[in-house]
Protein backbone atom coordinates (compact mmCIF):
# COMPACT_ATOMS: atom_id res chain seq x y z
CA UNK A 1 107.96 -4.78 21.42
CA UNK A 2 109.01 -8.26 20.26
CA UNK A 3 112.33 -9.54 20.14
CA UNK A 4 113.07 -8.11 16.33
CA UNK A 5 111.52 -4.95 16.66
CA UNK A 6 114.33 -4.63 19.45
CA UNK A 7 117.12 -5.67 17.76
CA UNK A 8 116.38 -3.28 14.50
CA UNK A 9 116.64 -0.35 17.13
CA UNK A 10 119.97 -1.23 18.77
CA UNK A 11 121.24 -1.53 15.04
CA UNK A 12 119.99 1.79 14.21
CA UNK A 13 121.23 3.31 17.18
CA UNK A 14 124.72 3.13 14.29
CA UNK A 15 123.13 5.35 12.01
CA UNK A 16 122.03 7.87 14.77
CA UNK A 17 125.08 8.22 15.86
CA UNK A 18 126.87 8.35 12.22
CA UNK A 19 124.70 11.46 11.70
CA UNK A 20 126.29 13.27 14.43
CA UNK A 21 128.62 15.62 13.92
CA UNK A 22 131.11 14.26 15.93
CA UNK A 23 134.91 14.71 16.22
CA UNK A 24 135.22 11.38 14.04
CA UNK A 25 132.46 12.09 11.50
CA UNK A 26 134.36 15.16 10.65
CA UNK A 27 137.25 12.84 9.29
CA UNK A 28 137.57 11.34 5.64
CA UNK A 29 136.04 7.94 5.90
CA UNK A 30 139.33 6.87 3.98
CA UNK A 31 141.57 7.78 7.13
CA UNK A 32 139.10 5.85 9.38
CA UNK A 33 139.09 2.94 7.20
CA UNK A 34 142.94 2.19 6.82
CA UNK A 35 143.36 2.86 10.37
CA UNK A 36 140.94 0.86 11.50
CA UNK A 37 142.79 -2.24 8.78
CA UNK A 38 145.71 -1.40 10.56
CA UNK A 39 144.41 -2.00 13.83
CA UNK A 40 142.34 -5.57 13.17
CA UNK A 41 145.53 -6.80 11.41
CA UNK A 42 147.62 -5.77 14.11
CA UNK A 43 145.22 -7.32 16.19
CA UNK A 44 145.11 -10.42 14.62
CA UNK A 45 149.26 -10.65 14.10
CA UNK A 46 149.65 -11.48 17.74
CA UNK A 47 150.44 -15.29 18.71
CA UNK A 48 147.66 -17.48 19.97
CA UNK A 49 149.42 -17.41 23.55
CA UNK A 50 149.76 -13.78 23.74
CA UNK A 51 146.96 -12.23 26.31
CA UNK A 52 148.64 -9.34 28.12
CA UNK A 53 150.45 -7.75 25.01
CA UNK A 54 146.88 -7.14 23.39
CA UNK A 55 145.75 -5.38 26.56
CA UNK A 56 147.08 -1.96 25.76
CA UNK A 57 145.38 -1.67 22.58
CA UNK A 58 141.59 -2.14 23.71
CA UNK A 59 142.77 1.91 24.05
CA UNK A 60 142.23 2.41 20.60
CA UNK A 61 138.36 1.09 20.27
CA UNK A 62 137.67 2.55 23.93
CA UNK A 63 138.62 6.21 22.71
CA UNK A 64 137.07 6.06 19.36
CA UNK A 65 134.19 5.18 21.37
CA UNK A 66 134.25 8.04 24.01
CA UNK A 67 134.96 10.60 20.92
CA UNK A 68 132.28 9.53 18.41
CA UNK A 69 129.97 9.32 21.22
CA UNK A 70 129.25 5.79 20.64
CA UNK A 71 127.11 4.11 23.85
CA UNK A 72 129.07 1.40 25.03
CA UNK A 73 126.20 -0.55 26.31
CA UNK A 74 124.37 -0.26 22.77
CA UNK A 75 128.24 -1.47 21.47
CA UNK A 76 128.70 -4.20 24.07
CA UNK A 77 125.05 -5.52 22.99
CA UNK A 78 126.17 -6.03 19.69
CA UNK A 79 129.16 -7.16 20.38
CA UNK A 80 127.74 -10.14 22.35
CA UNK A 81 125.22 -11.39 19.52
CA UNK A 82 128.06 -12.37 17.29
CA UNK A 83 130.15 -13.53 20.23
CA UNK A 84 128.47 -17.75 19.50
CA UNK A 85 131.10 -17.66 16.73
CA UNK A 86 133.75 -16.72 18.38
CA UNK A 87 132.94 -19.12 20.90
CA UNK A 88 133.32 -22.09 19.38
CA UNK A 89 136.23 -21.14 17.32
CA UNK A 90 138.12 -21.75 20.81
CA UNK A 91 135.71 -23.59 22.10
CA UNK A 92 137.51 -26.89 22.56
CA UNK A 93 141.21 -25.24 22.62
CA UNK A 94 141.59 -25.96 27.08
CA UNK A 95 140.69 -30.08 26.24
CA UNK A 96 143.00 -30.35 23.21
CA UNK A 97 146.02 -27.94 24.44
CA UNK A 98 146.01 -29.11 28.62
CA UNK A 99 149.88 -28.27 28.70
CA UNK A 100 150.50 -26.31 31.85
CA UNK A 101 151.07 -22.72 31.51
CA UNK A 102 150.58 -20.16 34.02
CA UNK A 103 150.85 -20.56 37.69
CA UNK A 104 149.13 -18.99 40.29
CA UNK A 105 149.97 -20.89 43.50
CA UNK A 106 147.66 -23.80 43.55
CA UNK A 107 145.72 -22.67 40.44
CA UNK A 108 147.20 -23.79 37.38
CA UNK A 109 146.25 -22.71 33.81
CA UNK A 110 146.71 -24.44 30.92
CA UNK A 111 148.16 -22.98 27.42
CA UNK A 112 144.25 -23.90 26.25
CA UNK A 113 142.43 -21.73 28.04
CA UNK A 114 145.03 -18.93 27.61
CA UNK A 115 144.73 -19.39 23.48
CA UNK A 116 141.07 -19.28 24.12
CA UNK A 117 141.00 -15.94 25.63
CA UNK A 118 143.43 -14.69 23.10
CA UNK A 119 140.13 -15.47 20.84
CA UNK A 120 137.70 -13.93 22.60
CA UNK A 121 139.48 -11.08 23.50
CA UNK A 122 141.17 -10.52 19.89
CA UNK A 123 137.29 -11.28 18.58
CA UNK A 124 136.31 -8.27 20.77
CA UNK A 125 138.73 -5.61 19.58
CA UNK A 126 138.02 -6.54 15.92
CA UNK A 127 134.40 -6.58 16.08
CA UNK A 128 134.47 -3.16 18.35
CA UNK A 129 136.80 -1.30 16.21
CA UNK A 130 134.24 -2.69 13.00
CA UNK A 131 131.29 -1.35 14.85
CA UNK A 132 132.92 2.13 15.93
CA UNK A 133 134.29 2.53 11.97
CA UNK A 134 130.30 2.17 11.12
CA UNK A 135 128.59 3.96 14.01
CA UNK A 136 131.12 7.42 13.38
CA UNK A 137 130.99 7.31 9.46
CA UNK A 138 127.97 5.46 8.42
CA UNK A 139 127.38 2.07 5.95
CA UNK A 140 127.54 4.67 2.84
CA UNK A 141 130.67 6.61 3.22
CA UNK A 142 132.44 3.37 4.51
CA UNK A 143 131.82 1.83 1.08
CA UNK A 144 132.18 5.10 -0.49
CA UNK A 145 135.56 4.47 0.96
CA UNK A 146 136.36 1.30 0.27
CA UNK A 147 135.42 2.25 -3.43
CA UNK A 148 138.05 4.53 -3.46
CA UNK A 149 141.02 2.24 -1.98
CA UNK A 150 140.36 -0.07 -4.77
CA UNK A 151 137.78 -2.23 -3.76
CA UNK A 152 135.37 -3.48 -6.45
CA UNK A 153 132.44 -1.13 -7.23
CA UNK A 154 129.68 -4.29 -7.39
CA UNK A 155 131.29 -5.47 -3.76
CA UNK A 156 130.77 -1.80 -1.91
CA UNK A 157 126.84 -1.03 -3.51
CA UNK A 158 126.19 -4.90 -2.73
CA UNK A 159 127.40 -4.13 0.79
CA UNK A 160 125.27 -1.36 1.41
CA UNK A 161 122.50 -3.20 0.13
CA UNK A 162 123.03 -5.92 2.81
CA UNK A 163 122.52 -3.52 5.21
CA UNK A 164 119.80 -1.59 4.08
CA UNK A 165 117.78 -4.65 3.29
CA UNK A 166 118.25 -6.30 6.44
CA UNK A 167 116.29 -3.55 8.11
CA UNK A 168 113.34 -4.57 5.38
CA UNK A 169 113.84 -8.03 5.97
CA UNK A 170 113.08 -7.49 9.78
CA UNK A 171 110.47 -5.26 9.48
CA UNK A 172 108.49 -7.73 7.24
CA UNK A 173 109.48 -10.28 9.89
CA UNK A 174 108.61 -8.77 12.91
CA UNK A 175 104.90 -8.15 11.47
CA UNK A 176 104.82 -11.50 10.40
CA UNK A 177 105.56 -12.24 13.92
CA UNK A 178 103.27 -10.31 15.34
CA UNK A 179 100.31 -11.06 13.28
CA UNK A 180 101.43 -14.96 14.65
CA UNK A 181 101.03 -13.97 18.36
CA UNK A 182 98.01 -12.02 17.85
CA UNK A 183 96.05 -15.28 16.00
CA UNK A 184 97.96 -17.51 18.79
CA UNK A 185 95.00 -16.16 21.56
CA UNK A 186 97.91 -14.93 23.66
CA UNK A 187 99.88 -18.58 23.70
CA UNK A 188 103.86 -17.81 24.54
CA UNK A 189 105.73 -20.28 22.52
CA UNK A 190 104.75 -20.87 18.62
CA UNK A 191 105.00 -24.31 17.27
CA UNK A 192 107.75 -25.63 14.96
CA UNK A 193 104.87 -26.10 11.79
CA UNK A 194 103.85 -22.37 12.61
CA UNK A 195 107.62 -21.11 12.33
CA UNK A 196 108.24 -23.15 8.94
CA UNK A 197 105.28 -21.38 7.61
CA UNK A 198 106.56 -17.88 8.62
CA UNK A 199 109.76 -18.85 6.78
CA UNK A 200 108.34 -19.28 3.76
CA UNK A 201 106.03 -16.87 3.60
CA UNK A 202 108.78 -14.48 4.59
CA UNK A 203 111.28 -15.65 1.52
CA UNK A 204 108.16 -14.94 -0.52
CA UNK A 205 107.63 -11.67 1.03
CA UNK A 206 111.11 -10.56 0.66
CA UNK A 207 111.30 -11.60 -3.15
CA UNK A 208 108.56 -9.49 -3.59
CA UNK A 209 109.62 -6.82 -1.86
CA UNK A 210 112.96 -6.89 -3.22
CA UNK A 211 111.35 -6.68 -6.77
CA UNK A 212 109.32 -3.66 -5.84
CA UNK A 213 112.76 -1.68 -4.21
CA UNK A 214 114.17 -2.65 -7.52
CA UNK A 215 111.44 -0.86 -9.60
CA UNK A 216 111.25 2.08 -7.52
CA UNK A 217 114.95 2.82 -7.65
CA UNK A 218 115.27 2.46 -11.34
CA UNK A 219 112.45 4.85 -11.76
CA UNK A 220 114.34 7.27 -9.31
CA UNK A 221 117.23 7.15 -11.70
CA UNK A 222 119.70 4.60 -9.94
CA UNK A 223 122.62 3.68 -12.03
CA UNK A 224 124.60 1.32 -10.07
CA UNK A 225 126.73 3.79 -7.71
CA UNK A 226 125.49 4.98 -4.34
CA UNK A 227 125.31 8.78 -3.84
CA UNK A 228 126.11 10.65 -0.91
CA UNK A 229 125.10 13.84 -0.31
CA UNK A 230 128.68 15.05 1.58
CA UNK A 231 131.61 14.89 -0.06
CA UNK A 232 135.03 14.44 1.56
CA UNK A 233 138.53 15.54 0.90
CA UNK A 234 141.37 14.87 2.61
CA UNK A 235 142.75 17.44 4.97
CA UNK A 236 146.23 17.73 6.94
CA UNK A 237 143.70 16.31 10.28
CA UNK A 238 143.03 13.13 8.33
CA UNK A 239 146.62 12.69 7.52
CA UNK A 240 147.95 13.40 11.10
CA UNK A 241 145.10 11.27 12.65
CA UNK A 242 146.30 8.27 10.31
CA UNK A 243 150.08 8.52 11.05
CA UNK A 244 149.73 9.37 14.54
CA UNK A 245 147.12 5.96 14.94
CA UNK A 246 149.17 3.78 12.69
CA UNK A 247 152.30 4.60 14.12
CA UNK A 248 151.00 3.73 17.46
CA UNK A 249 149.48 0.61 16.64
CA UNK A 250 152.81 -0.38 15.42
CA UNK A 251 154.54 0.36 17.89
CA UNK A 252 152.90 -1.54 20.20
CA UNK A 253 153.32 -4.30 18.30
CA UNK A 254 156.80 -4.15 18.00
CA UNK A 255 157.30 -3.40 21.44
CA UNK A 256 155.32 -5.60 24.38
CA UNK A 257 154.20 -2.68 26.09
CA UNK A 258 153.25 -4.94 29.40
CA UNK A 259 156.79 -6.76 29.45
CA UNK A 260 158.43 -3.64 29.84
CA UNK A 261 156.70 -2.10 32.05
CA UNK A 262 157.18 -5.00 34.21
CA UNK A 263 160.93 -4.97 33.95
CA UNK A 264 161.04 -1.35 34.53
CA UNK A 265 159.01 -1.62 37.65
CA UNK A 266 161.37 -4.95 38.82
CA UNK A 267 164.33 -2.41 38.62
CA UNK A 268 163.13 -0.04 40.90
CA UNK A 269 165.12 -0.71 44.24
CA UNK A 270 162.43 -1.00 47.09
């Protein structure tokens, strides 16, 4: 199995688990979605220099997780292909911010290297609570949703589109890729002309391919809106599971859940 051909299955593994029938599945895909808004802009509301006050609410994405039945391995794998961007977002924050922060006896940390954290690990709670909101609803009833909150009809089928055809688009690369190994007489690296050529004929390839996906869903009857073939409506569970989340989430933002501990535990008398 080449290197694509693994990388289409981990990104399946979303949809496998989106057809389960899960505590979260059950859910309108509309309570899922705000919640989950609520969360990343919670997330992202905290100050560059905060670290411990986002700590508490890796809760949310790790119970989600454990009650959609998501594998965290499958989640962490994902997780870490789009972590290059986050990356060098803070990349260079410990040279250009080298003001002395944190102490830790002889070990002294600078206010860099705690804003770069505050990336990384802000980067991770988006990204996980993104994945989870896919894996326990699916790409279709997440842009079924977003339809609904207002978002433009064009935006959501163009979205599910990017994500179905990605799938194609690796398929048709990975036997491209294959058919290159197979003519290479069992040589491990392929040269630089070789990979310009699969490019090519892969944009080719996809045009084509797009043209004939096109055809066949026009003749099927496709008029510009996805289908799906559950429909939700939202229940007293959905509205308790969104006030009951939100209200959380904004409460530990309003109160440093960390800090307070720590002053209630200084208090105690020894």
């Amino acid at each position: 199995m080449n290197p694509i051909d693994r990388a289409l299955l981990e990104f399946r593994a979303l949809d496998v688990v989106a057809a389960r029938s899960s505590g979260p599945a059950q859910l309108d895909p509309r309570a899922k979605l705000l919640v989950t808004l609520v969360f990343i802009v919670v997330v992202v509301s905290f100050d560059r220099y905060q670290v411990a006050s986002l700590l508490p609410l890796t809760v949310f994405p790790l119970a989600m997780a454990i009650w959609g039945v998501v594998p965290l391995q499958a989640l962490a794998r994902k997780i870490a292909l789009a972590a290059p961007f986050a990356l060098m977002v803070g990349l260079f924050n410990p040279w250009l911010d080298r003001a002395p922060m944190l102490d830790f006896g002889a070990l002294q940390i600078s206010a860099g290297w705690v804003s770069f954290a505050s990336i990384l690990l802000r980067f991770v709670l988006a990204m996980s609570a993104a994945l989870i909101l896919v894996a326990t609803t699916g790409i279709n009833a997440v842009a079924e949703a977003l339809s609904r909150v207002g978002a433009p009809r064009a935006f959501t089928t163009q979205l599910v589109f990017l994500y179905r055809y990605a799938f194609v688009l690796g398929e048709e690369a990975s036997h491209m890729l294959t058919a290159a190994q197979l003519r290479g007489r069992g040589r491990p690296a392929i040269r630089f002309g070789v990979w310009v050529n699969l490019i090519g004929q892969l944009l080719l390839r996809a045009f084509e391919r797009a043209q004939r996906i096109h055809l066949a869903m026009l003749a099927r009857g496709f008029d510009g809106e996805m289908k799906l073939a559950r429909r939700f409506q939202w229940s007293r569970a959905d509205t308790r599971f969104t006030l009951l989340c939100c209200g959380t989430l904004v409460l530990l933002r309003w109160i440093d859940l960390p800090q307070a501990l720590g002053q209630f535990l200084l208090r105690i008398p020894g």
